[in-house]
Protein backbone atom coordinates (compact mmCIF):
# COMPACT_ATOMS: atom_id res chain seq x y z
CA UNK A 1 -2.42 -12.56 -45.12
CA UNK A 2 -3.93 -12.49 -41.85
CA UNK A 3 -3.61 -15.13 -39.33
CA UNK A 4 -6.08 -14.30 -36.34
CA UNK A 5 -5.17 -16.65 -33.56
CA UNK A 6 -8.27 -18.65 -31.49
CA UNK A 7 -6.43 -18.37 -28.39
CA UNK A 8 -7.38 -15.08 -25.96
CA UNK A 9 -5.88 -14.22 -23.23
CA UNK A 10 -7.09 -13.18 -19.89
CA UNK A 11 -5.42 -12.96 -16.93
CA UNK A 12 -2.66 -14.88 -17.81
CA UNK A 13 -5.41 -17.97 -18.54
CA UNK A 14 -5.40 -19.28 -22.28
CA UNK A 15 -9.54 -19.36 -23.02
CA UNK A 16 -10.82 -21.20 -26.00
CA UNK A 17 -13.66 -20.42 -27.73
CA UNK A 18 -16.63 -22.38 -27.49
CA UNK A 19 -16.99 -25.30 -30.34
CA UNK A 20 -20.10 -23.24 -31.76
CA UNK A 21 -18.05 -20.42 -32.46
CA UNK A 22 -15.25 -22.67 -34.29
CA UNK A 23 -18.04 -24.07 -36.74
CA UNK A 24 -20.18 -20.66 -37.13
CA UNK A 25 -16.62 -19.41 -37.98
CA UNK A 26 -16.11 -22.12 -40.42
CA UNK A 27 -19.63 -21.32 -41.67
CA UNK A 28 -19.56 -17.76 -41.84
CA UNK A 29 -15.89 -18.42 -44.62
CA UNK A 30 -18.27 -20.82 -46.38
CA UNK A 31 -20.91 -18.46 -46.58
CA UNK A 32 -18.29 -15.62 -47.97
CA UNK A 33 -16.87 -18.03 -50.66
CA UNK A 34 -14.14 -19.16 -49.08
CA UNK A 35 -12.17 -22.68 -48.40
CA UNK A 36 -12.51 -23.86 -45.20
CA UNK A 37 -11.22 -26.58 -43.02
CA UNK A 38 -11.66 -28.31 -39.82
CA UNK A 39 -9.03 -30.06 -38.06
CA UNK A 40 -10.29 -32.07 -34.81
CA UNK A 41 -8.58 -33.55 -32.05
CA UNK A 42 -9.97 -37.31 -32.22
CA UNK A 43 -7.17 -39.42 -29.83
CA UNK A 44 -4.78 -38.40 -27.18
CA UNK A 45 -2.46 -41.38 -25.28
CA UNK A 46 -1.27 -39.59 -22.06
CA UNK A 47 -0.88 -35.71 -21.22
CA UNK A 48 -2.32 -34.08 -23.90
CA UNK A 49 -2.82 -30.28 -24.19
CA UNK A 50 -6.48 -30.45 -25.63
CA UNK A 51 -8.81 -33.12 -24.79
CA UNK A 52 -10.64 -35.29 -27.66
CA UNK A 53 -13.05 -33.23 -29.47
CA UNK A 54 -11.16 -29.88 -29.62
CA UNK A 55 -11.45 -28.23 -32.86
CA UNK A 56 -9.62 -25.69 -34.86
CA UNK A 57 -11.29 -23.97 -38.15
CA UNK A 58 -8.52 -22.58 -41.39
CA UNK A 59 -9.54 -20.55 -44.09
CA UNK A 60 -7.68 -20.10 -47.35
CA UNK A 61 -6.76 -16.65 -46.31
CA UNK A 62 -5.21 -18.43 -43.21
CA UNK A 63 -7.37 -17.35 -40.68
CA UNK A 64 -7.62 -20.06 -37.83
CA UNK A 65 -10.34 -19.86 -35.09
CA UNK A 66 -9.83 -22.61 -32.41
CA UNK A 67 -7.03 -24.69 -30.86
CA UNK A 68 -6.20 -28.51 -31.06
CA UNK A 69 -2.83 -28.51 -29.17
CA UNK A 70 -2.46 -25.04 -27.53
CA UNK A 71 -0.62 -24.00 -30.19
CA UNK A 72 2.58 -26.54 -30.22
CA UNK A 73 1.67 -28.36 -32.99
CA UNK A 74 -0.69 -25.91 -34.88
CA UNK A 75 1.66 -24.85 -37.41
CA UNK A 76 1.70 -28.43 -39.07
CA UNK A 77 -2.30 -28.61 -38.67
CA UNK A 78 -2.29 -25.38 -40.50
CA UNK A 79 -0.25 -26.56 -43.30
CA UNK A 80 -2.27 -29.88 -43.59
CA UNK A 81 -5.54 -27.81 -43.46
CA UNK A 82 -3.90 -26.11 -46.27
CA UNK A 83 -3.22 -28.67 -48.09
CA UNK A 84 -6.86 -30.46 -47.73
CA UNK A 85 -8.51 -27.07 -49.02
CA UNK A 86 -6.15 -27.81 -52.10
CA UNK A 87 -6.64 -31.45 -52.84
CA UNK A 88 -9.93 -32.44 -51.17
CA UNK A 89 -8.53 -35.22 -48.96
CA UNK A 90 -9.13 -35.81 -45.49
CA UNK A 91 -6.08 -36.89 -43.07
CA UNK A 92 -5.37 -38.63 -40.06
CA UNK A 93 -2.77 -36.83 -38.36
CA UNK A 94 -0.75 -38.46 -35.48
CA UNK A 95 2.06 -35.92 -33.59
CA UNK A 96 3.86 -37.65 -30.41
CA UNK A 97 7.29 -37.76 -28.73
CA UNK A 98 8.69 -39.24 -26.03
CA UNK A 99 9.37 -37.51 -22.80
CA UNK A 100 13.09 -36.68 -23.81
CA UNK A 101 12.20 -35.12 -26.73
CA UNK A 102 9.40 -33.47 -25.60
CA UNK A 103 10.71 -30.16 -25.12
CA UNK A 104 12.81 -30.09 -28.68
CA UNK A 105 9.93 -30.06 -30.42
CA UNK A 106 7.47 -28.50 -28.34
CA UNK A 107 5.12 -31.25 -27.64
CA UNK A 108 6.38 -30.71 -23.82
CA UNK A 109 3.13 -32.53 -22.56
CA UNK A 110 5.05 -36.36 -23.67
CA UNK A 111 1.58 -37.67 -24.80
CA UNK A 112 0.49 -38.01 -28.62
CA UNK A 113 -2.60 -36.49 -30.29
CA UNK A 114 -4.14 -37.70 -33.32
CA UNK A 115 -6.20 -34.93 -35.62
CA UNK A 116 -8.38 -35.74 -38.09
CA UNK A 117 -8.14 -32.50 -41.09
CA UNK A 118 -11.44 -32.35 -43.40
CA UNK A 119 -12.24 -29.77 -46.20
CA UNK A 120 -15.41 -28.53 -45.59
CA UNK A 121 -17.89 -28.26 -48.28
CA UNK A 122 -20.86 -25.38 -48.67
C-alpha cells in the first residue's frame, strides 16, 4: 500500500493542488477500476486550516490526492473514506475542540470543520 500525500512542498510553503486535479485524480481511479472517494470541506466555525470547498480524493489502494485540514485531521477522513468505499454511505463529518485542547489532538487552529465523505460512482 501506497499512500501518496496531496501536500508538496516548496520552500517551506505547503501548496495544494488545484480542485481539478483532486477530481481528474478521482477520475483517472474510476477510470482504472478502482473505489474512489471524495471527502469535502463543507463548514468551518472559526480558524480553520482549509477554507469551505477544499477537497481531498481516497482510493481503495489508499492513495489520497488533496487536503481538507492540512493534514491534522486526515487520518480519520481517510478511514471514513474507507469506510464509504465499503458500505456506500455518505457522512457528515464534524471534528472541533476547544482552544485548550487544541494542541492534544492536533486541531491547533481551535475552530471546527465539518466534511462531507461520498463514494464516488463510475
Amino acid at each position: 500500500m501506497s499512500i501518496q500525500s496531496g501536500v508538496a512542498k516548496d520552500r517551506g510553503l505547503q501548496a495544494y493542488p488545484d480542485p481539478d486535479e483532486v477530481l481528474g485524480a478521482a477520475r483517472g481511479w474510476l477510470d482504472e477500476g478502482r473505489g474512489v472517494a471524495l471527502a469535502t470541506v463543507v463548514a468551518t466555525w472559526g480558524s480553520s486550516p482549509r477554507p469551505v470547498g477544499s477537497q481531498l480524493a481516497v482510493d481503495d489502494r489508499q492513495n489520497m490526492l488533496g487536503s481538507v485540514s492540512g493534514g491534522c485531521i486526515e487520518g480519520a477522513v481517510v478511514q471514513e473514506a474507507g469506510a464509504a468505499m465499503r458500505d456506500g454511505k455518505p457522512r457528515l463529518l464534524e471534528f472541533g475542540v476547544s482552544d485548550e485542547d487544541a494542541w492534544s489532538v492536533g486541531l491547533a487552529c481551535g475552530g471546527s470543520v465539518q466534511v462531507y465523505v461520498e463514494k464516488l460512482e463510475p
